[in-house]
Protein backbone atom coordinates (compact mmCIF):
# COMPACT_ATOMS: atom_id res chain seq x y z
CA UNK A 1 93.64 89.84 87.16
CA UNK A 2 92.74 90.79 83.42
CA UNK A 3 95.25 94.47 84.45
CA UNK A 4 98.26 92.22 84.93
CA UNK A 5 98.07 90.72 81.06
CA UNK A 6 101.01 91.78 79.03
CA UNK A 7 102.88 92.40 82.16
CA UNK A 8 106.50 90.71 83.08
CA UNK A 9 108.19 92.58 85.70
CA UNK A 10 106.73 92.47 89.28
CA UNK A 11 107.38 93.19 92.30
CA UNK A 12 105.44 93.29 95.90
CA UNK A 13 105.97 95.35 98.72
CA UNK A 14 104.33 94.38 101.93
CA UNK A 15 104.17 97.43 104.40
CA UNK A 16 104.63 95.34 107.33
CA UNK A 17 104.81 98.82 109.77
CA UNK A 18 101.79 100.10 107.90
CA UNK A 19 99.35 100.72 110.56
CA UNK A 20 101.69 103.09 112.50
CA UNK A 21 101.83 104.89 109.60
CA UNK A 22 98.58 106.39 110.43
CA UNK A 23 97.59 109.07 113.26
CA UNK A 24 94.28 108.19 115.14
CA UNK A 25 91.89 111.38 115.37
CA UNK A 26 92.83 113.56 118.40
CA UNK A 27 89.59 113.07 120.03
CA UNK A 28 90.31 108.96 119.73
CA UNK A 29 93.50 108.83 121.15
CA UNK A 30 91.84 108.93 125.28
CA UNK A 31 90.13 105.74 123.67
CA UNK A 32 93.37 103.93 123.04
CA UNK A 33 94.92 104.32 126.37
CA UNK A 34 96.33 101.38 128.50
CA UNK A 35 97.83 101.45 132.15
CA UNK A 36 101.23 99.60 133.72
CA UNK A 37 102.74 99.62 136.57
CA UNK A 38 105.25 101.57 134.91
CA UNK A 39 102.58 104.86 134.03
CA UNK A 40 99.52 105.47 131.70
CA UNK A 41 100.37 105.49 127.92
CA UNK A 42 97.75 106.17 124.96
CA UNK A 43 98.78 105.89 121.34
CA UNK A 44 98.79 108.44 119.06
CA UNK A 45 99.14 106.35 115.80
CA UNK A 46 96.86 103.15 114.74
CA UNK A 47 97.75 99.84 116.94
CA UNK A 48 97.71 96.49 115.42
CA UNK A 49 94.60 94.55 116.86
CA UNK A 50 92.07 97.09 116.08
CA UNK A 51 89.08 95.66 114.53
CA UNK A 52 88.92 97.90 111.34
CA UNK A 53 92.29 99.13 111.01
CA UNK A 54 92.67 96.54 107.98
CA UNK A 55 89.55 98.18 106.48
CA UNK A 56 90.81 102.07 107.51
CA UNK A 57 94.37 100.99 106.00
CA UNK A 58 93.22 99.45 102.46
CA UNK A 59 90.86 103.08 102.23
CA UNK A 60 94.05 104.87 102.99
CA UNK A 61 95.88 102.95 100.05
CA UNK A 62 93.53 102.83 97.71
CA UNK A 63 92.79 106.84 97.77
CA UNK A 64 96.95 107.62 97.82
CA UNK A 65 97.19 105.19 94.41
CA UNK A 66 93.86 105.68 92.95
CA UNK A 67 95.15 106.95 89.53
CA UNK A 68 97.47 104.67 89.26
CA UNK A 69 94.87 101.23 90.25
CA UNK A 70 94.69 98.72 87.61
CA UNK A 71 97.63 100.50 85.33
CA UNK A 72 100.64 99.54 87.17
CA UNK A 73 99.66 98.84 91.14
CA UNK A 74 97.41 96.08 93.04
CA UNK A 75 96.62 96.70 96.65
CA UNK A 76 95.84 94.23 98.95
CA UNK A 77 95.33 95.60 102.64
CA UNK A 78 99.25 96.12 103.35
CA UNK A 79 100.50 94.80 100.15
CA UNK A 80 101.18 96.77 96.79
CA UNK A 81 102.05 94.47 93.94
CA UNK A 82 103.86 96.89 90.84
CA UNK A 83 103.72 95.53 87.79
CA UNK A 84 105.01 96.59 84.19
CA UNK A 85 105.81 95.40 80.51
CA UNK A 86 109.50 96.16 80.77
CA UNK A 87 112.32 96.55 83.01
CA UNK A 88 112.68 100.07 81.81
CA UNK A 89 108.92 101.02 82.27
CA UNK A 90 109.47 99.20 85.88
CA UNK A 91 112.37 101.28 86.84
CA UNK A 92 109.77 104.24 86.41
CA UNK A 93 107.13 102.32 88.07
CA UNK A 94 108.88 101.83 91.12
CA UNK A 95 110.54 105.64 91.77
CA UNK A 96 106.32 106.30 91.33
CA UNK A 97 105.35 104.27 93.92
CA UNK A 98 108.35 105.24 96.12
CA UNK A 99 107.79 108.75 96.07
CA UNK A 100 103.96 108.41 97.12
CA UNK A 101 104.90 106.67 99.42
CA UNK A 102 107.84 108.67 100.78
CA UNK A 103 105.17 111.73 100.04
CA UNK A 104 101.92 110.28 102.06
């Protein structure tokens, strides 16, 4: 955690809707399909459960914030930790992190 030294303003956001964030691949979605007695229903976005959504997820995260890694953003699987020297600098920070957010 040598990135967070100097640091004193943090703050974590834990995408807890994360994985329906993402679409699964058009040729997946057959794969994803369940039946009630109420009809046949496939998703078209990533379900909870899935073996390596975790892994698929953290990818996702760490490609959207690459340049930013290790300057002023951890990610951990669903959670991005922000981090900056001053409440000013963090103010910046955050609208950042919004925006790729809002963005991707």
């Amino acid at each position: 955690m040598d990135q967070l030294k100097g640091a004193s303003v943090f703050l974590k956001i834990d995408l807890w809707s994360r994985y329906h964030q993402i679409r699964v691949k058009e040729d997946d979605i057959p794969n994803t399909a369940f039946r009630t007695r109420y009809g046949h229903y496939e998703y078209v976005v990533m379900l909870f459960g899935v073996t390596n959504a975790p892994v698929v997820f953290m990818d996702y995260m760490n490609r959207i914030f690459r340049p930013f890694l290790d300057k002023l953003v951890v990610v951990f699987i669903d959670d991005i930790l922000i981090y900056s020297r001053t409440p000013e600098e963090h103010g910046k920070n955050l609208r950042l992190v919004l925006e790729i957010l809002k963005e991707k």
